[in-house]
N, C-alpha and C. Protein backbone atom coordinates (compact mmCIF):
# COMPACT_ATOMS: atom_id res chain seq x y z
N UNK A 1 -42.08 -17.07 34.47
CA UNK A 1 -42.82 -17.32 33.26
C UNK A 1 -41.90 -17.73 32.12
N UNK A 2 -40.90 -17.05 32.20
CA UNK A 2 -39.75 -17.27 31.21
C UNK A 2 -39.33 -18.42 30.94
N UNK A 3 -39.13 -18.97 32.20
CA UNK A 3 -38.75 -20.31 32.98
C UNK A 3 -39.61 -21.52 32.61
N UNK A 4 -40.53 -21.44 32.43
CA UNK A 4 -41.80 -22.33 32.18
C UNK A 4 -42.55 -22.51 30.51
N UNK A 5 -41.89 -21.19 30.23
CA UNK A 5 -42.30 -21.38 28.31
C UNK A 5 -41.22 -22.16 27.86
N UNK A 6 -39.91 -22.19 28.53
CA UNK A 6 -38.38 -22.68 27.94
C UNK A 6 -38.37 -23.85 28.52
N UNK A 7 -39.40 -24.96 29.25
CA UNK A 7 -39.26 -25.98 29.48
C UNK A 7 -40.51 -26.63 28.83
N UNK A 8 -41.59 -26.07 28.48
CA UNK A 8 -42.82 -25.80 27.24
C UNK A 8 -42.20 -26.15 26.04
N UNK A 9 -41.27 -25.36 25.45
CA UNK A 9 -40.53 -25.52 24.15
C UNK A 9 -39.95 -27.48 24.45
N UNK A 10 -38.92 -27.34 25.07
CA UNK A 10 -37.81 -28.57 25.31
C UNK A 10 -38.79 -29.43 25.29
N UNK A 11 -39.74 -29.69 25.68
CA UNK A 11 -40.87 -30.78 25.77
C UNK A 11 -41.40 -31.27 24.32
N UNK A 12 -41.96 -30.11 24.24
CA UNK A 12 -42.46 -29.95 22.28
C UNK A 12 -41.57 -30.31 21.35
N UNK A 13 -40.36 -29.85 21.94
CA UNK A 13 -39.51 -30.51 20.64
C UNK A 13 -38.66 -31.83 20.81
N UNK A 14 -38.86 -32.08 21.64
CA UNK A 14 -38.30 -33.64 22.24
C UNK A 14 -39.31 -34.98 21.87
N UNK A 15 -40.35 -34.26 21.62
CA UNK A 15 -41.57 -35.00 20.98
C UNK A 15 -41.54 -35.14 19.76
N UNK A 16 -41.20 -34.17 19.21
CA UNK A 16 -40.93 -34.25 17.20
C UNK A 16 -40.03 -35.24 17.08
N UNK A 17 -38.69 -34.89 17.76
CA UNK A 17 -37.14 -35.39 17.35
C UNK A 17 -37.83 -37.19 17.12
N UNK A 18 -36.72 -37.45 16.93
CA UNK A 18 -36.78 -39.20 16.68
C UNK A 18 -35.68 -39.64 17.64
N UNK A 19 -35.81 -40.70 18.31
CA UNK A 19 -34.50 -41.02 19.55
C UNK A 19 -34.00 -42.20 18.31
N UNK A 20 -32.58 -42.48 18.86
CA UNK A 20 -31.15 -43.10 18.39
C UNK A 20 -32.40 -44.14 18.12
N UNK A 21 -33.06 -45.25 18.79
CA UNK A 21 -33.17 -46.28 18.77
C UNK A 21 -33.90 -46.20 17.39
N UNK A 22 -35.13 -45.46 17.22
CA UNK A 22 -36.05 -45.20 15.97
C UNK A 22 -35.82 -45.14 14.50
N UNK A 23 -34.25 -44.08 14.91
CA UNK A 23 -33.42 -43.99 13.42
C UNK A 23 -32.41 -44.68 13.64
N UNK A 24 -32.21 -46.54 14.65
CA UNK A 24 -31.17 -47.45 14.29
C UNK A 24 -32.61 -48.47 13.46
N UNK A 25 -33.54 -48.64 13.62
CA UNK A 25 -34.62 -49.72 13.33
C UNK A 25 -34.59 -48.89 12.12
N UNK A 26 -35.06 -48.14 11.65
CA UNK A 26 -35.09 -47.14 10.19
C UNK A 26 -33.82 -47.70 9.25
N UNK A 27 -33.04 -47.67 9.70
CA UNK A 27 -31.83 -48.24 9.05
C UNK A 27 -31.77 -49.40 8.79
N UNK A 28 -31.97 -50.34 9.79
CA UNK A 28 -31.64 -51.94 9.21
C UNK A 28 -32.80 -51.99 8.76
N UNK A 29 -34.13 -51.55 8.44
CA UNK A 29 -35.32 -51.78 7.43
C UNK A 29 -34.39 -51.58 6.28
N UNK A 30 -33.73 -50.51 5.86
CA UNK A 30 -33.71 -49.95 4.79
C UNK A 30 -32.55 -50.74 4.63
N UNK A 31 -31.30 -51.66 5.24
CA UNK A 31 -30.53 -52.45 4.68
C UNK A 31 -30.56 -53.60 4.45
N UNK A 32 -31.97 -54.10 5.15
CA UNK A 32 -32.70 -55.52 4.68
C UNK A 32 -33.01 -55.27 3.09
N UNK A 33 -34.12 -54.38 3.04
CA UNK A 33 -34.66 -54.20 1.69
C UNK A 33 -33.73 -53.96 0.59
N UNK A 34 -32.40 -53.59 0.88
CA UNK A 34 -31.40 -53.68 -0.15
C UNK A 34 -30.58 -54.54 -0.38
N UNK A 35 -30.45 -55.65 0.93
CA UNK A 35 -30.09 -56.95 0.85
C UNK A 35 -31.03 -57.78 -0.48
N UNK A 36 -32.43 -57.74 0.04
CA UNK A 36 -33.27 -58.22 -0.65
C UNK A 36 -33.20 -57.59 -2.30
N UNK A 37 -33.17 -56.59 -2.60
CA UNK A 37 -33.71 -55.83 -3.98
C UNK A 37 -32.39 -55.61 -4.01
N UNK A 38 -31.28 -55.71 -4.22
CA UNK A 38 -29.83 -55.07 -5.32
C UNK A 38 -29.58 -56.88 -5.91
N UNK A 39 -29.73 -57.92 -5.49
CA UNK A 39 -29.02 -58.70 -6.09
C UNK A 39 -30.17 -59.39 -6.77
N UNK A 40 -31.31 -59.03 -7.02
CA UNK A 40 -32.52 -59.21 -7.63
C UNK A 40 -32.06 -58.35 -9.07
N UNK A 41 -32.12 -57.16 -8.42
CA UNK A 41 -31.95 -56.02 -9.24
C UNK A 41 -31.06 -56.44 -10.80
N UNK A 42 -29.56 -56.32 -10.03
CA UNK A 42 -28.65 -57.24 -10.78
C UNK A 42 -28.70 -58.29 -11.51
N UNK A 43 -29.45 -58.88 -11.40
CA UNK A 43 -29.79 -60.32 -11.96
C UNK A 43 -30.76 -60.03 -13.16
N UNK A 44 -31.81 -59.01 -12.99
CA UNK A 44 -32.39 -58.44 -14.10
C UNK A 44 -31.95 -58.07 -15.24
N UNK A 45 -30.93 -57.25 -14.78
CA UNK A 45 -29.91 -56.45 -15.67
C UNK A 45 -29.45 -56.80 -16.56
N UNK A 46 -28.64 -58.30 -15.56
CA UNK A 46 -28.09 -59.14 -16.45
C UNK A 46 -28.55 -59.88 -17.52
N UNK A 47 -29.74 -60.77 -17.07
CA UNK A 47 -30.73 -60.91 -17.61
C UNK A 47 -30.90 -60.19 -19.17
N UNK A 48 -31.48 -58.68 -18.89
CA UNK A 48 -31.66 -57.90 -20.15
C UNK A 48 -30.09 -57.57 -21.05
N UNK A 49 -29.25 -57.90 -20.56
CA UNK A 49 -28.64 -57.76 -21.49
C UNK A 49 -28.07 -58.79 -22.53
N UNK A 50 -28.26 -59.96 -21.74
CA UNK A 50 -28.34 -61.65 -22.44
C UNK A 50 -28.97 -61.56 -23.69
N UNK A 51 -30.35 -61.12 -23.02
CA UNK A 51 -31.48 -61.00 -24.04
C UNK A 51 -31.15 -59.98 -25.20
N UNK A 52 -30.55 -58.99 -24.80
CA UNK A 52 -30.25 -58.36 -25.84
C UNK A 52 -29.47 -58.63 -26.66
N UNK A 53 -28.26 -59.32 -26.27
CA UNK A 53 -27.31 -60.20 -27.02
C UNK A 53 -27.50 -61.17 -28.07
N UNK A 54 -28.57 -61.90 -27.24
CA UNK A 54 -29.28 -63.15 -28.10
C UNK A 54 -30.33 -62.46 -29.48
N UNK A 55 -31.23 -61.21 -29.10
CA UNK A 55 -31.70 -60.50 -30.38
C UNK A 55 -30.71 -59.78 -30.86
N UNK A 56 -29.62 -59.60 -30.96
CA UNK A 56 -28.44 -58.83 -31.72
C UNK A 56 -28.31 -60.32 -32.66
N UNK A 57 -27.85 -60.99 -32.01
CA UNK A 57 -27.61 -62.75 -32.47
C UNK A 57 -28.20 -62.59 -33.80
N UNK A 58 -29.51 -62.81 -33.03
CA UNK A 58 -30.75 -63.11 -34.49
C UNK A 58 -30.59 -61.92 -35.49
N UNK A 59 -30.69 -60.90 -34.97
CA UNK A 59 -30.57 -59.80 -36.76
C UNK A 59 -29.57 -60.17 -37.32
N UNK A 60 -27.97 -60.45 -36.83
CA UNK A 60 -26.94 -60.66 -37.64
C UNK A 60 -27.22 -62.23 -38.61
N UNK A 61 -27.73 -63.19 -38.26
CA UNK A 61 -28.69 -64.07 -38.54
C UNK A 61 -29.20 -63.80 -39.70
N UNK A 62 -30.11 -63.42 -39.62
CA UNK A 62 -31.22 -63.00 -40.61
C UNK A 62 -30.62 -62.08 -41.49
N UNK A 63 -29.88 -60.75 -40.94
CA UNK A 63 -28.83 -60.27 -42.02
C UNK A 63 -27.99 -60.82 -43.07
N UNK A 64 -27.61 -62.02 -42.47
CA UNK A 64 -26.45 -62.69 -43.42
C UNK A 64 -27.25 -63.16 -44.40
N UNK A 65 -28.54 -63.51 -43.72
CA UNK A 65 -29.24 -64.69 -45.01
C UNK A 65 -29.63 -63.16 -46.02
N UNK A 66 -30.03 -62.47 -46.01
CA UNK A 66 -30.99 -61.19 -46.98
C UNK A 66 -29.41 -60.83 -47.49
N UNK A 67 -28.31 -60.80 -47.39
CA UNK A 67 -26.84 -60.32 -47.50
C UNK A 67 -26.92 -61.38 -48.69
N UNK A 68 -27.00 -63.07 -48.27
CA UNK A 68 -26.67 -63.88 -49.54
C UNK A 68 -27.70 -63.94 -50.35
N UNK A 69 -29.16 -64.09 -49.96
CA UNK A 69 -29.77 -63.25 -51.05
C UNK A 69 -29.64 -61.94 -52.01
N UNK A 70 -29.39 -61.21 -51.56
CA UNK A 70 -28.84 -60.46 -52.83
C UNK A 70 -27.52 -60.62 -53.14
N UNK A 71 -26.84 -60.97 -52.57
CA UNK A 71 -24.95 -60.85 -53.42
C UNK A 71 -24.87 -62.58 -53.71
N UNK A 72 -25.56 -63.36 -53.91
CA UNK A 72 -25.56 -64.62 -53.74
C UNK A 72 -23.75 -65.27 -53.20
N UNK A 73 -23.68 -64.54 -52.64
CA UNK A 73 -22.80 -64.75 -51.38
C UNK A 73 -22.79 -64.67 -50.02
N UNK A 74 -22.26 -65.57 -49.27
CA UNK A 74 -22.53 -65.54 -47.68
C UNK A 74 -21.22 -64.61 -47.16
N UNK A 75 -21.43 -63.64 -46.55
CA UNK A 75 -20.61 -62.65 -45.86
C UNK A 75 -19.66 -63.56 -45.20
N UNK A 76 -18.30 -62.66 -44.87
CA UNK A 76 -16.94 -63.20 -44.42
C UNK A 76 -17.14 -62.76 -42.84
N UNK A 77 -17.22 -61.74 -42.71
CA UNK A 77 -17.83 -61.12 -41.38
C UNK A 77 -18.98 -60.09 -41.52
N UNK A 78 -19.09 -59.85 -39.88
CA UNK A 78 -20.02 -59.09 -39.93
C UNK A 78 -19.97 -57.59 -40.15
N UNK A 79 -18.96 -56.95 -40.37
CA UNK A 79 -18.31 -55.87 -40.90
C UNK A 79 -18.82 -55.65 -42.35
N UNK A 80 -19.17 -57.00 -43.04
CA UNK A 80 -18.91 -57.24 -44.13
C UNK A 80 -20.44 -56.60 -44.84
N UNK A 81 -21.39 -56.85 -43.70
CA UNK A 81 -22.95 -56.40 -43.84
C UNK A 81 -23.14 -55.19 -43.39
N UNK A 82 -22.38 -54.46 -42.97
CA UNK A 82 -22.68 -53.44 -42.63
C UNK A 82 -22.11 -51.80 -43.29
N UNK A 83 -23.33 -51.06 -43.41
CA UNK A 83 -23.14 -49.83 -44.31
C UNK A 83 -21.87 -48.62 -43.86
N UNK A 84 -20.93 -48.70 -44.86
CA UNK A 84 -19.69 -48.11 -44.06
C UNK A 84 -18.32 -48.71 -44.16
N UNK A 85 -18.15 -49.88 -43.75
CA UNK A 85 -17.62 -51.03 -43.98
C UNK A 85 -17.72 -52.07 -44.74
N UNK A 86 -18.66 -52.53 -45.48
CA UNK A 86 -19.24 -52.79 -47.25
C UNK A 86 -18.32 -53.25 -48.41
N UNK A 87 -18.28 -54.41 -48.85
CA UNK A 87 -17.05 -54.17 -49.98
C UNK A 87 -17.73 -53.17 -50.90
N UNK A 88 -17.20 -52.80 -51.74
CA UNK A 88 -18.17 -51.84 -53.06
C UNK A 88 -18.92 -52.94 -53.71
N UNK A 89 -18.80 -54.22 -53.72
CA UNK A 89 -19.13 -54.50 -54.80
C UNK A 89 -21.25 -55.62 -54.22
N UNK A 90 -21.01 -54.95 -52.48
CA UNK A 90 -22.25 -55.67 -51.87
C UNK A 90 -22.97 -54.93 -52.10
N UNK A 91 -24.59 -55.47 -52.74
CA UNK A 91 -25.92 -54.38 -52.77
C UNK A 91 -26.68 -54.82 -51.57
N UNK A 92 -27.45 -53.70 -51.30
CA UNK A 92 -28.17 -54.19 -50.20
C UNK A 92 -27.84 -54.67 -48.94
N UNK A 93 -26.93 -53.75 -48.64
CA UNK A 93 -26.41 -54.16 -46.89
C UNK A 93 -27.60 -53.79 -45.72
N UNK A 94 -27.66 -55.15 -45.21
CA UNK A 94 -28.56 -55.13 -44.39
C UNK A 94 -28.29 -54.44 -42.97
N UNK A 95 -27.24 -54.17 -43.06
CA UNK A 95 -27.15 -54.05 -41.42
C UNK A 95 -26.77 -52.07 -41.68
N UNK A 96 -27.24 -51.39 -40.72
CA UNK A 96 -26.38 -49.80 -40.49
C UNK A 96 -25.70 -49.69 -39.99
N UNK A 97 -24.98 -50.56 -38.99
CA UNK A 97 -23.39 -50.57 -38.24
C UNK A 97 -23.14 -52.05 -37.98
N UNK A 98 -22.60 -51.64 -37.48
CA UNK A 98 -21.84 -53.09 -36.35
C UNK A 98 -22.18 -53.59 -35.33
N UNK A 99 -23.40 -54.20 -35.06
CA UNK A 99 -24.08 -54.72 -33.71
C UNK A 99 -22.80 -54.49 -32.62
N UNK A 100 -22.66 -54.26 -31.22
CA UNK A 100 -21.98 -54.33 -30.05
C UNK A 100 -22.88 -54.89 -28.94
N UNK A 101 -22.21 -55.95 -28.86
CA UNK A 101 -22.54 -56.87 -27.54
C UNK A 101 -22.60 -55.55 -26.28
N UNK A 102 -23.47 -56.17 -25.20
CA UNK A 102 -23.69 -55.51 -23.81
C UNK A 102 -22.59 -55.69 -23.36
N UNK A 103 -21.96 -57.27 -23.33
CA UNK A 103 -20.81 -57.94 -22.53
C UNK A 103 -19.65 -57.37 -23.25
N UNK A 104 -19.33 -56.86 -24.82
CA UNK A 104 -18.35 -56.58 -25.25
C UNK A 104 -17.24 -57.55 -25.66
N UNK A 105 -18.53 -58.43 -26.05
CA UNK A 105 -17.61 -59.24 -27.22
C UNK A 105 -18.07 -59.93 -28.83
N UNK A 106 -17.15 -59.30 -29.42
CA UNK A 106 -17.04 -59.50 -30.45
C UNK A 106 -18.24 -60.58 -30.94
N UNK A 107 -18.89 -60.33 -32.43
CA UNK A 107 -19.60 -61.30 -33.06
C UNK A 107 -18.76 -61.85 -34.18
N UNK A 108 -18.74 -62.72 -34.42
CA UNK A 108 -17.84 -63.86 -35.59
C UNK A 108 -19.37 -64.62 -36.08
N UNK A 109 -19.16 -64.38 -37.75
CA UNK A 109 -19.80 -65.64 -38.87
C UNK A 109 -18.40 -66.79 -38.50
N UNK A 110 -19.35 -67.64 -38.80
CA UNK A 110 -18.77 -68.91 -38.73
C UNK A 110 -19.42 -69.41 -39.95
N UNK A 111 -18.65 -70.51 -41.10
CA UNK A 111 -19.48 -71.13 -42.24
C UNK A 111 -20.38 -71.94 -41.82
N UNK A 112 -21.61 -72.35 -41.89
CA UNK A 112 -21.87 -73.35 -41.44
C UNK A 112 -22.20 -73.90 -43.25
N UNK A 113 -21.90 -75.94 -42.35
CA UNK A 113 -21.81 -76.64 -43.56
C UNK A 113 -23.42 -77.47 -44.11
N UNK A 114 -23.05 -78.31 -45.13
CA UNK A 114 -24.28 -78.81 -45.58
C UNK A 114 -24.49 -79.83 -44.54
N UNK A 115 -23.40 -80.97 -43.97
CA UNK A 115 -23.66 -81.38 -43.09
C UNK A 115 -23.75 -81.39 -41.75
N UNK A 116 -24.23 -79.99 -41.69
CA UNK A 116 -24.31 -79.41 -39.67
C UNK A 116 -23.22 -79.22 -39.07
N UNK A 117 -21.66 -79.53 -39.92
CA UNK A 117 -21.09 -78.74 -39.00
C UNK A 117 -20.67 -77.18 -39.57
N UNK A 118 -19.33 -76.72 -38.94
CA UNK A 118 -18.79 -75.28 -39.30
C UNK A 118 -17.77 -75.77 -39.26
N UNK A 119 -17.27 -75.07 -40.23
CA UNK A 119 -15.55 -74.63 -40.47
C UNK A 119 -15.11 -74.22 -42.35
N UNK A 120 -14.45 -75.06 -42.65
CA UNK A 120 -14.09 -74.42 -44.45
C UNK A 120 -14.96 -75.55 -44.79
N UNK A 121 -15.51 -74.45 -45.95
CA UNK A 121 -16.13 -74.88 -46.90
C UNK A 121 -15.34 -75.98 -47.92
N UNK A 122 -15.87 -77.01 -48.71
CA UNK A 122 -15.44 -77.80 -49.75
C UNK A 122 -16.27 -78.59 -50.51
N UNK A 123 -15.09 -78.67 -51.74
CA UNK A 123 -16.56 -79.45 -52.50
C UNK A 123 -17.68 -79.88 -52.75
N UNK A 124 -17.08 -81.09 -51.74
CA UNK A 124 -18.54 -82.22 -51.28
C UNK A 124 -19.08 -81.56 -49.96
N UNK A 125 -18.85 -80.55 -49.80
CA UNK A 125 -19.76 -80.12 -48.39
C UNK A 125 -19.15 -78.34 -48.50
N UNK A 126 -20.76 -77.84 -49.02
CA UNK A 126 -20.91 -76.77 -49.26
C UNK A 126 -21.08 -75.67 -47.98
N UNK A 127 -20.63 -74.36 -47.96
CA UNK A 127 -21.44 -73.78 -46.97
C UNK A 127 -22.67 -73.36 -47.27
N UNK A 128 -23.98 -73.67 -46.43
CA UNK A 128 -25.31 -73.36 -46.58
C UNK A 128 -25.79 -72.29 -45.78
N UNK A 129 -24.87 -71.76 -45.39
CA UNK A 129 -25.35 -70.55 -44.29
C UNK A 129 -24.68 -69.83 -43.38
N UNK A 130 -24.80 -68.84 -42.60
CA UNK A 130 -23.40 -67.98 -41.51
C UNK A 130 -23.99 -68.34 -40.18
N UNK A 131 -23.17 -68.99 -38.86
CA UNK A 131 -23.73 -68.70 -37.96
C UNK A 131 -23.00 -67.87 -36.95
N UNK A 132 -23.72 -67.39 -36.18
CA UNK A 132 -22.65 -66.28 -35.36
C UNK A 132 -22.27 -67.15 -34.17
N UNK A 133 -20.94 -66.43 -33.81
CA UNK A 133 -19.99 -67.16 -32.86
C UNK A 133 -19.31 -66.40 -32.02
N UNK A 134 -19.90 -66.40 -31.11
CA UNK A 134 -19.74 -65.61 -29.63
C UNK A 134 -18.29 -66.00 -28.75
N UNK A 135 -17.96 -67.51 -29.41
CA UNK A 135 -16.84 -68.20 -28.29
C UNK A 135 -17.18 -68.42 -26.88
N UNK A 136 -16.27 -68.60 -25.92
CA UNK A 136 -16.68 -69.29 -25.08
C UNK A 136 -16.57 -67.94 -23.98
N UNK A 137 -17.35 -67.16 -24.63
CA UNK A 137 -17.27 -65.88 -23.34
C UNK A 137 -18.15 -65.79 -22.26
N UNK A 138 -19.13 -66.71 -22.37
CA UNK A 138 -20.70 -66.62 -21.85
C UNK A 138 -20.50 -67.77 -20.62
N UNK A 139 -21.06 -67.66 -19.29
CA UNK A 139 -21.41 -68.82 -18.31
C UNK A 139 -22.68 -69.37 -18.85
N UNK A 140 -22.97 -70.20 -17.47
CA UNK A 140 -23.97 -71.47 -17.73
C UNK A 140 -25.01 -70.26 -17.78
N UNK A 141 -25.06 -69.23 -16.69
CA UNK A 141 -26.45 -68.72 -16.50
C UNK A 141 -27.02 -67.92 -18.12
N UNK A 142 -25.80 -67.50 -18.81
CA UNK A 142 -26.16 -66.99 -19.96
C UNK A 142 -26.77 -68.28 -21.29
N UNK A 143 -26.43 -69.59 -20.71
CA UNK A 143 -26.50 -70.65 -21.61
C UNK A 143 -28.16 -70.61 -21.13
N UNK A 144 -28.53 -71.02 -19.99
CA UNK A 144 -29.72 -71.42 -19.35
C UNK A 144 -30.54 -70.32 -20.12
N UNK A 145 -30.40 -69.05 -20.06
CA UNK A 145 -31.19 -67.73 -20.37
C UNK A 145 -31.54 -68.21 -22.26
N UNK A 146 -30.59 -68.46 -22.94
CA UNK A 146 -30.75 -68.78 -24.28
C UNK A 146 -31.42 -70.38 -24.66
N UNK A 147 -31.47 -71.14 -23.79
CA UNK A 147 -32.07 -72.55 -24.02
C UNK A 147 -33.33 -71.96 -23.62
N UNK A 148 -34.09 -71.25 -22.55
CA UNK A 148 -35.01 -70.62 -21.97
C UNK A 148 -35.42 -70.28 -22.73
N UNK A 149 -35.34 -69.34 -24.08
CA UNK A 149 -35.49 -68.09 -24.75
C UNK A 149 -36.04 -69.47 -25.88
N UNK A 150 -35.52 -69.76 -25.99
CA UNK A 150 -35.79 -70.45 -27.38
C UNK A 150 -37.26 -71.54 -27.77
């Protein structure tokens, strides 16, 4: 009887278990679907942080202009708008810190001129505004994402 419940058991539980082959197919499901979904994933990411870059962009933007509205001056940098870092003599700093890029790079005003380009201001060609200047830190896919956006 002994004999016959202990080959009762081995049966029953040989039926639960899962054989090698069950949990090798279990596996390459689960390394397809991560083939498929991590470089998706990634691409999102990246994605959101473009985007976030590009709306950091725009407040420093729009900051500078409400900055030369009240100091009827256009900020030197962006340090320059922000509460903390402030000359004494700016009212109305628009910004509460220092925007930081996702990618970790630096934002630069650039003058921009009366006739569309940037660089020093003069005489006959005034600066009319700040634009921010990222440099050449960004690929195409971050270019594509901002022509997209716009």
């Amino acid at each position: 009887m002994g004999e016959h419940r202990t080959s009762e058991l081995r049966r029953a539980a040989s039926s639960r278990a899962f054989t090698l082959v069950e949990l090798l197919v279990v596996i390459l499901i689960i390394m397809i679907l991560l083939v498929i979904a991590l470089p998706r994933y990634f691409h999102a990411v990246y994605i959101a942080e473009v985007r976030d870059c590009q709306s950091q962009i725009k407040i420093i933007s729009t900051a500078s202009q409400a900055f030369f509205a009240r100091n009827r001056v256009w900020p030197a940098s962006v340090e320059e708008m922000s509460r903390g870092t402030a000359p004494p003599w700016a009212v109305g700093v628009p910004l509460d810190g220092v925007p930081e890029c996702p990618f970790g790079v630096p934002y630069h005003l650039v003058p921009e001129l009366q006739d569309g380009s940037t660089g020093v201001p003069a005489a006959g060609n005034p600066q009319v505004g700040a634009m921010v200047d990222v440099g050449e830190h960004f690929d195409g896919a971050w270019i594509t994402a901002t022509r997209h956006r716009e």
